[in-house]
C-alpha atoms as a PDB file:
ATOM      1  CA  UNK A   1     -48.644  30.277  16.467  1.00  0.00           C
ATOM      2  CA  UNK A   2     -49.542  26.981  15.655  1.00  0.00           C
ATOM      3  CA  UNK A   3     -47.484  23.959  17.090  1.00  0.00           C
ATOM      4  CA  UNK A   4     -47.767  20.357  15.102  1.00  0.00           C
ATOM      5  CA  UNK A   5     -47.657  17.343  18.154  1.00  0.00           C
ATOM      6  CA  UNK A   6     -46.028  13.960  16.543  1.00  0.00           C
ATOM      7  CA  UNK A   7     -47.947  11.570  18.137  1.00  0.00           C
ATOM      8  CA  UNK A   8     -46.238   7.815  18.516  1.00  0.00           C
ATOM      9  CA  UNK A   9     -48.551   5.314  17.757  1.00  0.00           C
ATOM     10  CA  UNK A  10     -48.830   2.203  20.421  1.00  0.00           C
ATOM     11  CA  UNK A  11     -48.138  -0.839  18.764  1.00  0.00           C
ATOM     12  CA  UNK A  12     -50.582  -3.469  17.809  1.00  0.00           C
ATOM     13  CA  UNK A  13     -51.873  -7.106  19.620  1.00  0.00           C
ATOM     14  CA  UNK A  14     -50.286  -8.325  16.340  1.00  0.00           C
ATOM     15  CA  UNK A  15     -46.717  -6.546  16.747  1.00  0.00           C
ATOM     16  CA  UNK A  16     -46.714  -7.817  20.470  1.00  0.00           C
ATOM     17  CA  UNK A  17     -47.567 -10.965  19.771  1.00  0.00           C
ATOM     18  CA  UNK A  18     -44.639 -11.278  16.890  1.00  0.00           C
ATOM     19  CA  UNK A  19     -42.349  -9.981  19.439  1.00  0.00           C
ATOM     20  CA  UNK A  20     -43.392 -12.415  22.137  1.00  0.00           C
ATOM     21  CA  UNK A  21     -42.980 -15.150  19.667  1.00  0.00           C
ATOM     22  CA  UNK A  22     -39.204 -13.868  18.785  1.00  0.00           C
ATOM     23  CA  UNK A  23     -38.847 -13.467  22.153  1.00  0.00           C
ATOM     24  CA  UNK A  24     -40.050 -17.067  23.330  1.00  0.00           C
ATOM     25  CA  UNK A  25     -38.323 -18.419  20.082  1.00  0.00           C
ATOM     26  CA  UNK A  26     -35.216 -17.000  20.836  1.00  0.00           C
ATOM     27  CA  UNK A  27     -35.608 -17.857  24.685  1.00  0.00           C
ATOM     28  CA  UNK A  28     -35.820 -21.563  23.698  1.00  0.00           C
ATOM     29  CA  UNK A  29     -32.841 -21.739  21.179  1.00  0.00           C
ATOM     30  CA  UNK A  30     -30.860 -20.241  24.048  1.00  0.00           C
ATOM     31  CA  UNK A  31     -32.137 -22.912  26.809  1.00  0.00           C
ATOM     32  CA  UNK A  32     -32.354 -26.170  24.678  1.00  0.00           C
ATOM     33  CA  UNK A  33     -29.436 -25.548  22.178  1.00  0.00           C
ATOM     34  CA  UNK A  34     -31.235 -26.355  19.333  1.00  0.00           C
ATOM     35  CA  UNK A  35     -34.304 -25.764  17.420  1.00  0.00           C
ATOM     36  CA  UNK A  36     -36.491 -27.562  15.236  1.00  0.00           C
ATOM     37  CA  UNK A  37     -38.655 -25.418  12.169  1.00  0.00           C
ATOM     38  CA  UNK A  38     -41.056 -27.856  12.320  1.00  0.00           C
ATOM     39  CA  UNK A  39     -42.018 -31.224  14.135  1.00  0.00           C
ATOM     40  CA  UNK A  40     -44.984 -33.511  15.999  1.00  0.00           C
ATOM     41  CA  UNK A  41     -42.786 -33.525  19.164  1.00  0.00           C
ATOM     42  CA  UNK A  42     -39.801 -31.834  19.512  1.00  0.00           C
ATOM     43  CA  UNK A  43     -39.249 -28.774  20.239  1.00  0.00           C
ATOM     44  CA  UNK A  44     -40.214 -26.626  17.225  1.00  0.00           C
ATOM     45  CA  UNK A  45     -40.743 -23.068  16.008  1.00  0.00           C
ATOM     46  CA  UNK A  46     -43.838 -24.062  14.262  1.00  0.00           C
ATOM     47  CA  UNK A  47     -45.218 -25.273  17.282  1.00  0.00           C
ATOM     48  CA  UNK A  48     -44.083 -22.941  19.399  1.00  0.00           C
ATOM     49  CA  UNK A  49     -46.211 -20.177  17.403  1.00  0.00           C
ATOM     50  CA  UNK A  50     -48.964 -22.078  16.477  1.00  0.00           C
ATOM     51  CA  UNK A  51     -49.369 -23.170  20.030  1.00  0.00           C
ATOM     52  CA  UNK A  52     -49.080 -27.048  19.090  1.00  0.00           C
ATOM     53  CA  UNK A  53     -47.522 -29.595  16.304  1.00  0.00           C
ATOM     54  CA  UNK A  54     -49.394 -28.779  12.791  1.00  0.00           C
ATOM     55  CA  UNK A  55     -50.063 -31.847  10.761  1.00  0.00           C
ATOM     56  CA  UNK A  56     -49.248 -32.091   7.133  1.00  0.00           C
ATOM     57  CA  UNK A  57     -47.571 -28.899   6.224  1.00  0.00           C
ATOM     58  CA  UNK A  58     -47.117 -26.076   8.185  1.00  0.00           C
ATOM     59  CA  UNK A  59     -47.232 -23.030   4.929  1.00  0.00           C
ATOM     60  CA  UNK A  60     -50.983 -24.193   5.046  1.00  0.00           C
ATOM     61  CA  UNK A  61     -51.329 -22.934   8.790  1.00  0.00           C
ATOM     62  CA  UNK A  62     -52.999 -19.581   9.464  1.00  0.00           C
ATOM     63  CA  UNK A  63     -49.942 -18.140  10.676  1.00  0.00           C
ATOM     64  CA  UNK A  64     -47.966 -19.701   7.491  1.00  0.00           C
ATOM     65  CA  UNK A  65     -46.732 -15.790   7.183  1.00  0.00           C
ATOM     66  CA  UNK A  66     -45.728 -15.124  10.777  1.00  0.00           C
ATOM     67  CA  UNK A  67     -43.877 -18.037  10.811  1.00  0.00           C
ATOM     68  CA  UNK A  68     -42.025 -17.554   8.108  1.00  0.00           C
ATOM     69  CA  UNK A  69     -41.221 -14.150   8.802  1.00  0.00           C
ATOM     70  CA  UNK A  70     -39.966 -15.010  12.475  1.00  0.00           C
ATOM     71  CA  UNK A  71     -37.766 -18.000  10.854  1.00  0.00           C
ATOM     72  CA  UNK A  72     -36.187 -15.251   8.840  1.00  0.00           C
ATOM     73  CA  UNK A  73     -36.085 -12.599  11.927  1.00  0.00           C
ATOM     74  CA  UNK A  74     -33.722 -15.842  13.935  1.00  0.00           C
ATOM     75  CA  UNK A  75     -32.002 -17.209  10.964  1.00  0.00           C
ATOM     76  CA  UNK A  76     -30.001 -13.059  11.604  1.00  0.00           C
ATOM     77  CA  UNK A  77     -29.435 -13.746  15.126  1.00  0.00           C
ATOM     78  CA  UNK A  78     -25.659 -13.601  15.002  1.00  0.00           C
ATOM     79  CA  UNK A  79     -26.087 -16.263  17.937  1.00  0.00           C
ATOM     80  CA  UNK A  80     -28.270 -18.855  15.941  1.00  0.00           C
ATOM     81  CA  UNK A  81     -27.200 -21.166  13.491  1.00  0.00           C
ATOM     82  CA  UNK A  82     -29.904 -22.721  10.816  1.00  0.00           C
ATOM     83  CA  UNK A  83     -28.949 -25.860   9.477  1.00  0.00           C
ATOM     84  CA  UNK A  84     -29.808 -29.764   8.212  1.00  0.00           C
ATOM     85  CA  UNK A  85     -29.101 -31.217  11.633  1.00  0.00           C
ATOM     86  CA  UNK A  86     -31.870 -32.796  13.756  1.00  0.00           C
ATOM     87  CA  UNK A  87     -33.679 -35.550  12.331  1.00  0.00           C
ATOM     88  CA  UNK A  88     -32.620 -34.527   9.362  1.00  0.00           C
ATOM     89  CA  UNK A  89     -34.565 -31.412   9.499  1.00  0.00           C
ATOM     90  CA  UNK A  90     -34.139 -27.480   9.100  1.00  0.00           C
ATOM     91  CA  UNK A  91     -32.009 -27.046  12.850  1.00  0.00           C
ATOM     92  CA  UNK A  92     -31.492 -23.536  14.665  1.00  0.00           C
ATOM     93  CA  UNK A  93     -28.408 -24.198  16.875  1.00  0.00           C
ATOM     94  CA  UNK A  94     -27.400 -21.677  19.297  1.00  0.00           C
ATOM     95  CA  UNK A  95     -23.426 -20.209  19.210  1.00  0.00           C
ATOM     96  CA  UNK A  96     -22.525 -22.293  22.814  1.00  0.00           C
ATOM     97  CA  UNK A  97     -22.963 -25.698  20.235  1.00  0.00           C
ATOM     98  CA  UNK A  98     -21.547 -24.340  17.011  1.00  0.00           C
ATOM     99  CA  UNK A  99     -17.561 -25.725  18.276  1.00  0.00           C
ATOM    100  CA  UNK A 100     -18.953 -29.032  18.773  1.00  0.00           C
ATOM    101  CA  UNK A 101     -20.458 -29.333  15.616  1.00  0.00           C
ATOM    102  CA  UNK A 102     -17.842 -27.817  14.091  1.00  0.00           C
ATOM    103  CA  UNK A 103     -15.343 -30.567  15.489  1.00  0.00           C
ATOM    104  CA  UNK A 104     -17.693 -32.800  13.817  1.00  0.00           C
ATOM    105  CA  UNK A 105     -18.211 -31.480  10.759  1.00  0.00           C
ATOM    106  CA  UNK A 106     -15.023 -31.446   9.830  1.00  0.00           C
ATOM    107  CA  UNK A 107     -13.984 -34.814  11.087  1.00  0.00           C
ATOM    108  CA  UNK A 108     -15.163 -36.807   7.872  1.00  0.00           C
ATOM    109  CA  UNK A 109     -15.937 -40.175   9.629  1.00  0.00           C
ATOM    110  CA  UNK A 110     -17.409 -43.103   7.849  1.00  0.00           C
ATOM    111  CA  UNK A 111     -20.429 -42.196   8.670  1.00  0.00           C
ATOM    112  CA  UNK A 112     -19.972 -38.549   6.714  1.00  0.00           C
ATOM    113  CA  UNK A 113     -18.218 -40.586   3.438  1.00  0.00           C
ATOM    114  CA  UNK A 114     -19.576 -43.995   3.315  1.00  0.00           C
ATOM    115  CA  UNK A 115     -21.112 -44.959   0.425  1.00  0.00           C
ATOM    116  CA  UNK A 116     -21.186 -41.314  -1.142  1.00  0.00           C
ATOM    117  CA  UNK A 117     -22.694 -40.743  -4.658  1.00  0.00           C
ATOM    118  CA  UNK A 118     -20.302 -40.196  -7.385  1.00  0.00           C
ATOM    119  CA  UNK A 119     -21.729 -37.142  -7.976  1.00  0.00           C
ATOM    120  CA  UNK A 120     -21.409 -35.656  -4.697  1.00  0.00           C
ATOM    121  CA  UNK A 121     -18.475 -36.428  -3.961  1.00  0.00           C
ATOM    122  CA  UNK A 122     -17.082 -34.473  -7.557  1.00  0.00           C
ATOM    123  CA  UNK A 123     -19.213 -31.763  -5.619  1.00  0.00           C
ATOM    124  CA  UNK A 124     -17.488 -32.072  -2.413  1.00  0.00           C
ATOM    125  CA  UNK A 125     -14.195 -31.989  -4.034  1.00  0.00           C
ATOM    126  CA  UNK A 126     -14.467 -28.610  -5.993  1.00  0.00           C
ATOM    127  CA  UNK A 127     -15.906 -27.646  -3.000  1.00  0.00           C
ATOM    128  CA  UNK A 128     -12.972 -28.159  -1.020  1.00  0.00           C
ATOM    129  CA  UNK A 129     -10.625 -26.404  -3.955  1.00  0.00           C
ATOM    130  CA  UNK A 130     -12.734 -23.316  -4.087  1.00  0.00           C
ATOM    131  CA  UNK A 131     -14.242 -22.602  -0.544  1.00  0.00           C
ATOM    132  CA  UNK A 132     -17.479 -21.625  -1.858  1.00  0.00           C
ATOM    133  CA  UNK A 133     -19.997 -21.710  -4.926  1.00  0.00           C
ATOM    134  CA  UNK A 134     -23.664 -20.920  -5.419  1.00  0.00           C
ATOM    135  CA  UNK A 135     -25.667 -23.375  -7.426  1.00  0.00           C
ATOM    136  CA  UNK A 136     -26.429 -21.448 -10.104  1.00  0.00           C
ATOM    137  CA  UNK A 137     -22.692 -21.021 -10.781  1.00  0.00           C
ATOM    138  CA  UNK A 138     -22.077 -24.387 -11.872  1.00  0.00           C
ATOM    139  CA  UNK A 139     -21.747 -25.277 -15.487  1.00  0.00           C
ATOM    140  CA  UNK A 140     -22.889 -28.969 -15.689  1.00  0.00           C
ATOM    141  CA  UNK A 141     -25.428 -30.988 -17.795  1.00  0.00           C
ATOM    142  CA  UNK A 142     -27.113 -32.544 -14.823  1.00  0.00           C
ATOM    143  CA  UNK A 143     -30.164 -30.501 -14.254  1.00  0.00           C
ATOM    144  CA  UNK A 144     -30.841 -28.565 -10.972  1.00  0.00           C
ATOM    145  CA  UNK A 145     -33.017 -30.582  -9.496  1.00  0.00           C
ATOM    146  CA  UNK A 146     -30.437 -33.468  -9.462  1.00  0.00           C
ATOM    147  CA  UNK A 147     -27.386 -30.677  -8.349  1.00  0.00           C
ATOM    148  CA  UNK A 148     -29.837 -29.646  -5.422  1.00  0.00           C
ATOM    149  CA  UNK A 149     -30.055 -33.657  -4.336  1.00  0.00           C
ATOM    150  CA  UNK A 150     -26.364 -33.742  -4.449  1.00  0.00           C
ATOM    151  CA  UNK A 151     -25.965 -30.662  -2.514  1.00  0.00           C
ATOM    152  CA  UNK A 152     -28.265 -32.088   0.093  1.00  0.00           C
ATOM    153  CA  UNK A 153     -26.641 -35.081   0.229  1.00  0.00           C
ATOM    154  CA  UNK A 154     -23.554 -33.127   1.474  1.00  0.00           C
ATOM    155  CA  UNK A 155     -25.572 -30.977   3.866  1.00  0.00           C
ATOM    156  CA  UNK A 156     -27.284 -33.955   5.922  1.00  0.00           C
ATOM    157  CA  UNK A 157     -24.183 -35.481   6.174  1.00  0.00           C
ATOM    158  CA  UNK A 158     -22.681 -32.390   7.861  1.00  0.00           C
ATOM    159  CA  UNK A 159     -19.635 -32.275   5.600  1.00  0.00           C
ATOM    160  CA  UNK A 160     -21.003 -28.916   4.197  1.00  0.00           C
ATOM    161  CA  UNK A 161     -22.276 -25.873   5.307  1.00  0.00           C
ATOM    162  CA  UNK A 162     -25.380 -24.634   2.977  1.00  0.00           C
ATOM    163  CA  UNK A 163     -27.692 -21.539   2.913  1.00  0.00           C
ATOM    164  CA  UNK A 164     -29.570 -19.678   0.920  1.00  0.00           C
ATOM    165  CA  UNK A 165     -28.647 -15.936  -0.407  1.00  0.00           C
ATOM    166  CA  UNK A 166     -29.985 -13.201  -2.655  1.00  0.00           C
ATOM    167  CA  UNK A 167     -28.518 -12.808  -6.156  1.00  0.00           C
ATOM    168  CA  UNK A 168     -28.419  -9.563  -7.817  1.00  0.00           C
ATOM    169  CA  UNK A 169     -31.587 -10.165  -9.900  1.00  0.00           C
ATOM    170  CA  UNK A 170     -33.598 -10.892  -6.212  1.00  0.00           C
ATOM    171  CA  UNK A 171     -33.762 -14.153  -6.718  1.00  0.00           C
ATOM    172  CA  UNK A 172     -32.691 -16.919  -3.967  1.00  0.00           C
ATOM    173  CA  UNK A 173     -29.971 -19.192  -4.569  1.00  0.00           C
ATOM    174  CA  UNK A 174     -28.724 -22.098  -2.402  1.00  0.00           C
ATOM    175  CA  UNK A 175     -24.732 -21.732  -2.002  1.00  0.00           C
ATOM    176  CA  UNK A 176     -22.720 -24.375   0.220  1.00  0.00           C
ATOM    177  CA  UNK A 177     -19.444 -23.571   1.616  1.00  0.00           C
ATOM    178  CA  UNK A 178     -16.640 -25.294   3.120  1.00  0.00           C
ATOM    179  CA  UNK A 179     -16.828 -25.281   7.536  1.00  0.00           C
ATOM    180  CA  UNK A 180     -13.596 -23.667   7.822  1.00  0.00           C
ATOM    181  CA  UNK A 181     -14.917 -20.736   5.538  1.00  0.00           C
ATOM    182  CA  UNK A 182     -17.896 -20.637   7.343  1.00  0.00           C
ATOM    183  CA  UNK A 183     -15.798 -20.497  10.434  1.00  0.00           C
ATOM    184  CA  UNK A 184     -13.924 -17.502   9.316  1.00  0.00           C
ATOM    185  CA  UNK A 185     -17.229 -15.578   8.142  1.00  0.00           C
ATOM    186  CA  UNK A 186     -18.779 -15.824  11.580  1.00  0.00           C
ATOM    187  CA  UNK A 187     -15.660 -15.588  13.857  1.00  0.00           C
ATOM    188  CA  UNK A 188     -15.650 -18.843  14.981  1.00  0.00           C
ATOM    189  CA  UNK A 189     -12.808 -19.670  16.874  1.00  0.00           C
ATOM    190  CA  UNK A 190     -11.543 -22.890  16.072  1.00  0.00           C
ATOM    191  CA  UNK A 191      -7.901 -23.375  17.621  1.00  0.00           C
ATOM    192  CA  UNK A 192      -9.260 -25.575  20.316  1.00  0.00           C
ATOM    193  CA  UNK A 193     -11.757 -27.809  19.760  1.00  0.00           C
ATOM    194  CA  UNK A 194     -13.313 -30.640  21.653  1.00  0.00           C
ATOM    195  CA  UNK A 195     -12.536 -34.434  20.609  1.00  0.00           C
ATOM    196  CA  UNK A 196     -15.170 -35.555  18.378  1.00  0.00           C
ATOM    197  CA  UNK A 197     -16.124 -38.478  20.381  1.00  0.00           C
ATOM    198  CA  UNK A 198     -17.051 -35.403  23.162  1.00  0.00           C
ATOM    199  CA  UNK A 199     -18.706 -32.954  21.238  1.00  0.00           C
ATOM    200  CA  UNK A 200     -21.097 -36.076  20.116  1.00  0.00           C
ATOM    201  CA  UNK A 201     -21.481 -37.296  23.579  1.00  0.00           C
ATOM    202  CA  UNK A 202     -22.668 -33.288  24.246  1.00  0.00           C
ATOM    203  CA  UNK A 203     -25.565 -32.829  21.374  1.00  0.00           C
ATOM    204  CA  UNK A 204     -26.703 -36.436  21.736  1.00  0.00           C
ATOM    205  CA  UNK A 205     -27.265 -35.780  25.089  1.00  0.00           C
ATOM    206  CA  UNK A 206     -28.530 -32.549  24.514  1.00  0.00           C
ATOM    207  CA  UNK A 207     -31.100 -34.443  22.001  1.00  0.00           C
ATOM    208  CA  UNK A 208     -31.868 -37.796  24.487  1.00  0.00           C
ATOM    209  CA  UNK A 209     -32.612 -35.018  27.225  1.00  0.00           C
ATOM    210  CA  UNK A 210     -35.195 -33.302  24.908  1.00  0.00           C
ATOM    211  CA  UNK A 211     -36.759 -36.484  23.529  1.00  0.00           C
ATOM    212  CA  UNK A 212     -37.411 -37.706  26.900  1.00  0.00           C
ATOM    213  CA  UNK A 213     -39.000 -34.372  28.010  1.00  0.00           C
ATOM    214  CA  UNK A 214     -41.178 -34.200  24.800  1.00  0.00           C
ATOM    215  CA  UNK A 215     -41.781 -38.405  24.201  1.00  0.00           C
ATOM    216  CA  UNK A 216     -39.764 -37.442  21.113  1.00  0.00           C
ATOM    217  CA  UNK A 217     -37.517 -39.759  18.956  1.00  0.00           C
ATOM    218  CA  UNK A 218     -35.247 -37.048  17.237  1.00  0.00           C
ATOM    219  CA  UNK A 219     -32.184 -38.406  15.947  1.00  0.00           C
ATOM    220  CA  UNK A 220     -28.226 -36.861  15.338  1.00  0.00           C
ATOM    221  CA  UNK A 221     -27.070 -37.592  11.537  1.00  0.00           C
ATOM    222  CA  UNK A 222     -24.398 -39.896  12.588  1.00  0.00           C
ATOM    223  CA  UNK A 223     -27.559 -42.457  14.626  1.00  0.00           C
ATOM    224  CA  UNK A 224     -29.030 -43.130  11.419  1.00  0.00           C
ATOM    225  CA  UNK A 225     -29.279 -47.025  12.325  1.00  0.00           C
ATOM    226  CA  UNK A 226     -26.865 -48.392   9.115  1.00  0.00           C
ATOM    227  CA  UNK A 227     -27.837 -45.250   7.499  1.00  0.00           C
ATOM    228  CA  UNK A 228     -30.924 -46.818   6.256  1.00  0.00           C
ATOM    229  CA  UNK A 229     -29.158 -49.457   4.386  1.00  0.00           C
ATOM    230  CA  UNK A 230     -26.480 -47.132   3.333  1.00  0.00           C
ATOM    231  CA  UNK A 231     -29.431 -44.281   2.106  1.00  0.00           C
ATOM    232  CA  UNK A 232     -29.392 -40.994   3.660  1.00  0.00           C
ATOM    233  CA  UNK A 233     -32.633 -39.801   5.524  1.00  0.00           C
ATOM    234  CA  UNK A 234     -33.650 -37.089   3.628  1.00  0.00           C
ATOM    235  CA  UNK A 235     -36.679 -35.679   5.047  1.00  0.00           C
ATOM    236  CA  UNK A 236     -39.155 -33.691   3.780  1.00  0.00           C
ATOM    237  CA  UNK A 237     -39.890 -30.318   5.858  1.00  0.00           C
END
């Protein structure tokens, strides 16, 4: 009688070194609190991977594809948040900092409303009446590029939360949601939250810390000195 052996097969250098990447990506979400995708000095995925900051722009880098894939493998993490928050920039925040920035969010402080486009704020508002809306569901005669700025707008200034999901076609969409839905789609508990003038006092510390470490000069949304003359700092990734 014959017997058939299923042999496993080890994995490959390239499989460990994903998984050491998740691992160390992962590990540094958890220690610092946030994240960036990509920077010259602070901490960053991009760099973390690529062993060092990657001038011009990163989906030109060798490892273009690993990064990407990891960014999608921690953007699952039910502990990691991914959002506009750090200089502007693509954020992950770890769960321990999502109540602070939560207490934040929601505050709506000059600094959130000042000076707010027309536009966005019309956005903001049906927003606020319906929870929840993906781009493509709007019916407007302003084109998509100019809905897009307006939704950005609203996600650097932390008053919305903004992501992108799959339609049924495959396609990806950018949808923006209220906080408090957010809060209810992840669990967040939000009974007690810390003052506002607290949970600021926690990430900007959190950020001074790191830019020290790294000779950075990251910057919180609400440090924008005079928000640029009243012009939000929309960076480029």
């Amino acid at each position: 009688m014959s017997h058939s052996v299923c042999a496993t097969s080890e994995p490959s250098l390239k499989d460990v070194m994903a998984r050491a990447d998740f691992d160390s990506a992962l590990a540094a979400i958890c220690e610092h609190g946030v994240l960036l995708e990509t920077d010259r000095a602070f901490p960053s995925l991009v760099a973390l991977v690529a062993g060092g900051p990657v001038k011009g722009t990163w989906w030109a880098h060798p490892l273009a594809n690993e990064i990407y894939m990891l960014g999608q493998r921690l953007m699952k993490q039910r502990d990691v948040l991914f959002i506009r928050l750090v200089t502007a920039k693509m954020t992950y925040v770890h769960r321990r900092l999502w109540r602070p920035l939560y207490a934040i969010a929601t505050a709506r402080q000059p600094w959130q409303l000042a000076d707010l486009p027309g536009t966005a704020k019309s956005m903001l508002g049906t927003l606020d009446r319906c929870g929840s809306f993906r781009m493509d569901e709007i019916r407007s005669s302003r084109t998509a590029k100019e809905l897009g700025s307006d939704a950005r707008i609203l996600e650097t200034r932390l008053l919305v939360f903004g992501d992108d999901v799959h339609t049924d076609s495959g396609a990806h969409v950018k949808r923006i949601e209220t906080w408090p839905m957010w809060a209810k789609r992840v669990e967040l508990a939000t009974a007690k939250l810390p003052s506002v003038d607290d949970a600021r006092q926690e990430l900007e510390e959190i950020v001074r810390q790191l830019n020290q470490k790294y000779n950075a000069d990251a910057i919180l949304p609400w440090q924008i000195p005079g928000r640029r003359k009243r012009r939000d700092v929309l960076k480029r990734d």
